[in-house]
Protein backbone atom coordinates (compact mmCIF):
# COMPACT_ATOMS: atom_id res chain seq x y z
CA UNK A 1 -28.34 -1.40 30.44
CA UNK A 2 -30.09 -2.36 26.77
CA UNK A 3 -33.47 -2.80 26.08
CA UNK A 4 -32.88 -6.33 24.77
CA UNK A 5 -30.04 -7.10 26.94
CA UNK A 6 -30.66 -11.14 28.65
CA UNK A 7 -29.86 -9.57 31.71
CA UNK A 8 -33.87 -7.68 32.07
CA UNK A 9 -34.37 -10.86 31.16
CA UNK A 10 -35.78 -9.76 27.58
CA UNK A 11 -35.21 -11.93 24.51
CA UNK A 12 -32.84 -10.71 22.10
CA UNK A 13 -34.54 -8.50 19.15
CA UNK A 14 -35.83 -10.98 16.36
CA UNK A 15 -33.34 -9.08 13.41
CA UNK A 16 -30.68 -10.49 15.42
CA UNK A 17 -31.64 -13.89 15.76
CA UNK A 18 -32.12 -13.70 12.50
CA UNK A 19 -28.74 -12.54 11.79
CA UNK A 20 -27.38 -15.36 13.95
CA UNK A 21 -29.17 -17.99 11.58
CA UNK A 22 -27.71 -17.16 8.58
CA UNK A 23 -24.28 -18.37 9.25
CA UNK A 24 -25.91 -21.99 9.77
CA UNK A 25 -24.10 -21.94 6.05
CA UNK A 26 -20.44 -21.18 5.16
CA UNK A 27 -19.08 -19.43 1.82
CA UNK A 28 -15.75 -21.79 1.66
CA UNK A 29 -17.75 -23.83 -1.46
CA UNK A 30 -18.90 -20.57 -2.86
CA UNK A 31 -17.84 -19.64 -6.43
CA UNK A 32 -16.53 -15.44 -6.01
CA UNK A 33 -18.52 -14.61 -8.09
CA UNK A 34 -21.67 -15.76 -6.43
CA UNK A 35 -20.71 -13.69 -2.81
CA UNK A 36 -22.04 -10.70 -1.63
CA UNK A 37 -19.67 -8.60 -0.19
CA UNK A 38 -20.31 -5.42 0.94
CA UNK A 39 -17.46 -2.60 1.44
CA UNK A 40 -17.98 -0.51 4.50
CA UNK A 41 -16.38 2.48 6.58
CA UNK A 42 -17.26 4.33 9.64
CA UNK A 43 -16.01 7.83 10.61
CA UNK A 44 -16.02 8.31 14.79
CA UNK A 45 -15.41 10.84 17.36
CA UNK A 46 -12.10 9.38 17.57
CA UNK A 47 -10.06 6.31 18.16
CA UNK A 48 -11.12 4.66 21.71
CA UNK A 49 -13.04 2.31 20.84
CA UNK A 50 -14.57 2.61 24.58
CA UNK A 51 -15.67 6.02 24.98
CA UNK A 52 -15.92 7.40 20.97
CA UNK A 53 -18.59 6.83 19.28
CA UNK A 54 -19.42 6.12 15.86
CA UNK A 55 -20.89 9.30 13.87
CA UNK A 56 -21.51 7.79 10.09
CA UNK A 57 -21.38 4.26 8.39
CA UNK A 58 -21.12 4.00 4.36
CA UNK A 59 -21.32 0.49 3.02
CA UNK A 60 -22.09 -0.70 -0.44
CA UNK A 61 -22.32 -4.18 -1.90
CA UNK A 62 -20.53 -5.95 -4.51
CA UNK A 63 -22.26 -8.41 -6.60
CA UNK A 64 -21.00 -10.79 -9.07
CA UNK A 65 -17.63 -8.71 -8.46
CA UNK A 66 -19.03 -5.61 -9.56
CA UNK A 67 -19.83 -2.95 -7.37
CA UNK A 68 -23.81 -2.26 -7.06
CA UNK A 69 -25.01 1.72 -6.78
CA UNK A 70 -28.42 0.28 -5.84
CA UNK A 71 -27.28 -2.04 -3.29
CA UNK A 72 -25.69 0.89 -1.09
CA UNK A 73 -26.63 1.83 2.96
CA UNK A 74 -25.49 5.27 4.38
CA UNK A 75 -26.49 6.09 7.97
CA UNK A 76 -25.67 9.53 10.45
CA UNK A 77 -26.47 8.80 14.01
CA UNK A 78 -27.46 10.61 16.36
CA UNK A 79 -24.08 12.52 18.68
CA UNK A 80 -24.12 11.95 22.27
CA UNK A 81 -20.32 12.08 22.31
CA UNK A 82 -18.52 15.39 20.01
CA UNK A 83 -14.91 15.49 19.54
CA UNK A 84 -14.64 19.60 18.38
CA UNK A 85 -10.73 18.15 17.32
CA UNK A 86 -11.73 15.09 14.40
CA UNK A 87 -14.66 17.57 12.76
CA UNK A 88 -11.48 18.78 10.41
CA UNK A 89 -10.92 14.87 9.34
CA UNK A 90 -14.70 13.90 9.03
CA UNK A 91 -16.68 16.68 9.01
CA UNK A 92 -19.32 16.08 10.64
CA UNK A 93 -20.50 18.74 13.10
CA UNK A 94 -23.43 19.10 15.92
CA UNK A 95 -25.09 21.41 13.46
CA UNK A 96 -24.92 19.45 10.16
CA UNK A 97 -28.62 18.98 8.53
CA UNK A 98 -28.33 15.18 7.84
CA UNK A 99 -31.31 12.97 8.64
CA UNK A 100 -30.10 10.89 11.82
CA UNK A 101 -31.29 7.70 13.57
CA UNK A 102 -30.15 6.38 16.98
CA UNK A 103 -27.06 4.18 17.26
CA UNK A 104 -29.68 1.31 18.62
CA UNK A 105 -31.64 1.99 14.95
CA UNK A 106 -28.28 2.53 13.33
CA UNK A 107 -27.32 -1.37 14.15
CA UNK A 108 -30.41 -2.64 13.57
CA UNK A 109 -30.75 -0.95 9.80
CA UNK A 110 -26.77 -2.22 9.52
CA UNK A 111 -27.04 -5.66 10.76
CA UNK A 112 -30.45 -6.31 8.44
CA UNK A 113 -28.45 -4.72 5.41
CA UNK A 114 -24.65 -7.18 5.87
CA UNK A 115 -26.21 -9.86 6.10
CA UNK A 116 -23.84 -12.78 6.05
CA UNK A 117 -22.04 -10.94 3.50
CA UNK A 118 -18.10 -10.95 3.56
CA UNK A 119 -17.30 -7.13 4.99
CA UNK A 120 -14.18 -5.67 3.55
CA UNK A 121 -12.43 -2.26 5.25
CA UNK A 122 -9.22 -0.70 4.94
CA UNK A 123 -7.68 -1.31 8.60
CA UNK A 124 -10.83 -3.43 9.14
CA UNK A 125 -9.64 -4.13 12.69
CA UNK A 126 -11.00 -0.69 13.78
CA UNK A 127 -14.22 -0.37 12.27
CA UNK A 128 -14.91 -3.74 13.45
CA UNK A 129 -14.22 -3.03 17.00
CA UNK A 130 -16.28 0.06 16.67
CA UNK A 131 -19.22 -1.58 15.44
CA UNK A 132 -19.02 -4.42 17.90
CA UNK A 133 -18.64 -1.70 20.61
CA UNK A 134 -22.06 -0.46 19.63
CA UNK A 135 -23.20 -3.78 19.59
CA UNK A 136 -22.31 -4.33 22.80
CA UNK A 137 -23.51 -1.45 24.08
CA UNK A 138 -27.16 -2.86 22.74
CA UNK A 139 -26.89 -5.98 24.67
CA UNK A 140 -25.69 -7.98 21.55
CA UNK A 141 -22.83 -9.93 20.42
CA UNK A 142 -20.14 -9.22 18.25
CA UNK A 143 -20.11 -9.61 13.78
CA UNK A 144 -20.16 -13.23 12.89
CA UNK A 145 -18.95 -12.07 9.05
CA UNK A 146 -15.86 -12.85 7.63
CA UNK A 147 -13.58 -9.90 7.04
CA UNK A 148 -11.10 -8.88 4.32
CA UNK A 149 -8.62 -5.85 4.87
CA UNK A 150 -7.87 -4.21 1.40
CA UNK A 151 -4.32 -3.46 3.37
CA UNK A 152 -3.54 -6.84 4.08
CA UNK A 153 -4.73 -7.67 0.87
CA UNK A 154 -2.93 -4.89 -0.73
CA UNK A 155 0.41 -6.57 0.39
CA UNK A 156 -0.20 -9.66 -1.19
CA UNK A 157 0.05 -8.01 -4.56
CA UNK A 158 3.22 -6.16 -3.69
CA UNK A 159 4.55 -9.94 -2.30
CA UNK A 160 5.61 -7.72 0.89
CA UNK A 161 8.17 -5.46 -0.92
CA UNK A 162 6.98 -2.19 -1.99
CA UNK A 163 6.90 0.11 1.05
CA UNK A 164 5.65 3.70 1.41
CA UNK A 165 7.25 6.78 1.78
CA UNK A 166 7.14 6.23 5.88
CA UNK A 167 9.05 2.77 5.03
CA UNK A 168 6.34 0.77 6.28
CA UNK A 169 4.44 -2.04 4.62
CA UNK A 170 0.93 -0.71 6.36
CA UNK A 171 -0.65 1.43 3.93
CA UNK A 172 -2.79 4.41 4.30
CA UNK A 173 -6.50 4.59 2.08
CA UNK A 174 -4.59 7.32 0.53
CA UNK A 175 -1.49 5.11 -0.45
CA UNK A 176 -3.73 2.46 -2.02
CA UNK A 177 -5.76 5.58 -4.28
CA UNK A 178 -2.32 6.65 -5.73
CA UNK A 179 -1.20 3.21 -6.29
CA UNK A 180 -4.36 1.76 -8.03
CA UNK A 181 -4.94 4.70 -9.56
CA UNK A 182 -8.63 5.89 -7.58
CA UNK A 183 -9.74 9.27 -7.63
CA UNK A 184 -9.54 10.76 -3.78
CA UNK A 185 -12.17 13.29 -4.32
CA UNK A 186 -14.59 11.56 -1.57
CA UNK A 187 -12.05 10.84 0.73
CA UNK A 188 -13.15 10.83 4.52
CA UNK A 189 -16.80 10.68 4.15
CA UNK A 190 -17.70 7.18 5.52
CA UNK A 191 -20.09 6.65 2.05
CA UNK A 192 -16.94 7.97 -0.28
CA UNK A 193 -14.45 5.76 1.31
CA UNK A 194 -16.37 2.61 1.43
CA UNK A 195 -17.08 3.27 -2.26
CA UNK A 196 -13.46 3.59 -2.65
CA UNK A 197 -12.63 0.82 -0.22
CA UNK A 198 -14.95 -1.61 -2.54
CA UNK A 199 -12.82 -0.10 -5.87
CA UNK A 200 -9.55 -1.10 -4.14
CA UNK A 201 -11.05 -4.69 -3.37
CA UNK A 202 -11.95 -5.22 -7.22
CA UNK A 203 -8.48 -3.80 -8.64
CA UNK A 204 -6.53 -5.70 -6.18
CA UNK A 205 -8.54 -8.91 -7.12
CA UNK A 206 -7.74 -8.57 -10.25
CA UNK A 207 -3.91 -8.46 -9.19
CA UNK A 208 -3.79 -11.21 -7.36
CA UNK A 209 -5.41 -12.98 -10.62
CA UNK A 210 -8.06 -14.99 -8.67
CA UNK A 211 -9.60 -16.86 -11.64
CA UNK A 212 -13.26 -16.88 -11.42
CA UNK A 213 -13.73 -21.01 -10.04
CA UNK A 214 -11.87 -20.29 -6.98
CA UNK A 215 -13.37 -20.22 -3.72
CA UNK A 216 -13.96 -17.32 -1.25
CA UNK A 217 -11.44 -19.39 1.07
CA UNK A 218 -8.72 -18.07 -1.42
CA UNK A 219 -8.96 -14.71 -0.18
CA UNK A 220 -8.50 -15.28 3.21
């Protein structure tokens, strides 16, 4: 059982009380251009979102719908699960050199960085289930943010048409980079493909010809 779980009877930690107050506002009155959003990825130990664990996050912001280099958060955790069979996809491995934290520091650093930003993912579903596994895990609740899929969003600008080479209208990360025209040369590192997840996001806005006094509720 967590640390700060209600159930030791502790008091939840104070970053994520005050994560829970910032969403005493809403972004449906917010010009675009005046959101934070911030592009994220994680790469796991697999795809049960019960018993894999998450081994990287890469997120970086976009502000005034340009993407921010300073405004950027990449984080290795610790492995207490190792899945020998997704080190070809990630590449991550026991051994690797890179500074890590524990997945309880991990959320902390990750929760204090989103904000009440609007996340965007490609296939958001599951890296939002994996975070909020880890969140649960902590004794917390689950992401409050709103949540754009670049795949969903990808769709709109192809009015549900095009399809892939698989005929299916559920694109790959991959399927977007040849379409929009995005170099693939970071591919599968969590930091590479939220960069390229947030490059997706601006080129598809720019399809869908969202002029610049619309509200974030347009997106959704």
């Amino acid at each position: 059982m967590s640390f700060w779980s209600r159930k030791n009877n502790k008091e939840f930690p104070d970053f994520w009380k005050d994560y829970l107050a910032l969403f005493d506002k809403t972004y449906d009155k917010v010009p675009i251009e005046e959101i934070r959003f911030v592009a994220f990825d994680t790469e796991t130990t697999g795809f049960d979102y019960v018993n894999d664990r998450v081994l990287s996050i890469g997120a970086i912001a976009i502000n005034y719908i340009a993407i921010d280099v300073s405004d950027q958060l990449e984080l290795y955790l610790e492995q207490d699960v190792f899945n020998s069979a997704t080190v070809k996809i990630h590449g991550i491995r026991r051994n690797n050199n890179f500074e890590t934290v524990t997945e309880s520091k991990a959320i902390e650093m990750f929760i204090k960085y989103i904000g009440n930003s609007i996340l965007i993912a490609h296939h958001a579903d599951f890296d939002r289930r994996m975070i909020n596994s880890a969140l649960q895990r902590q004794g917390l609740g689950k992401l409050k943010n709103r949540f754009l899929d670049t795949g969903v969003l990808f769709r709109k600008t192809k009015h549900l048409v095009y399809r892939n080479q698989r005929g299916s209208n559920h694109y790959t990360l991959d399927e977007l980079c040849d379409d929009l025209k995005i170099s693939k040369s970071d591919r599968h590192t969590a930091s590479g493909d939220a960069f390229i997840t947030a490059m997706a996001f601006l080129k598809i806005v720019s399809k869908l010809k969202i002029d610049k006094e619309d509200k974030a509720s347009t997106l959704f």
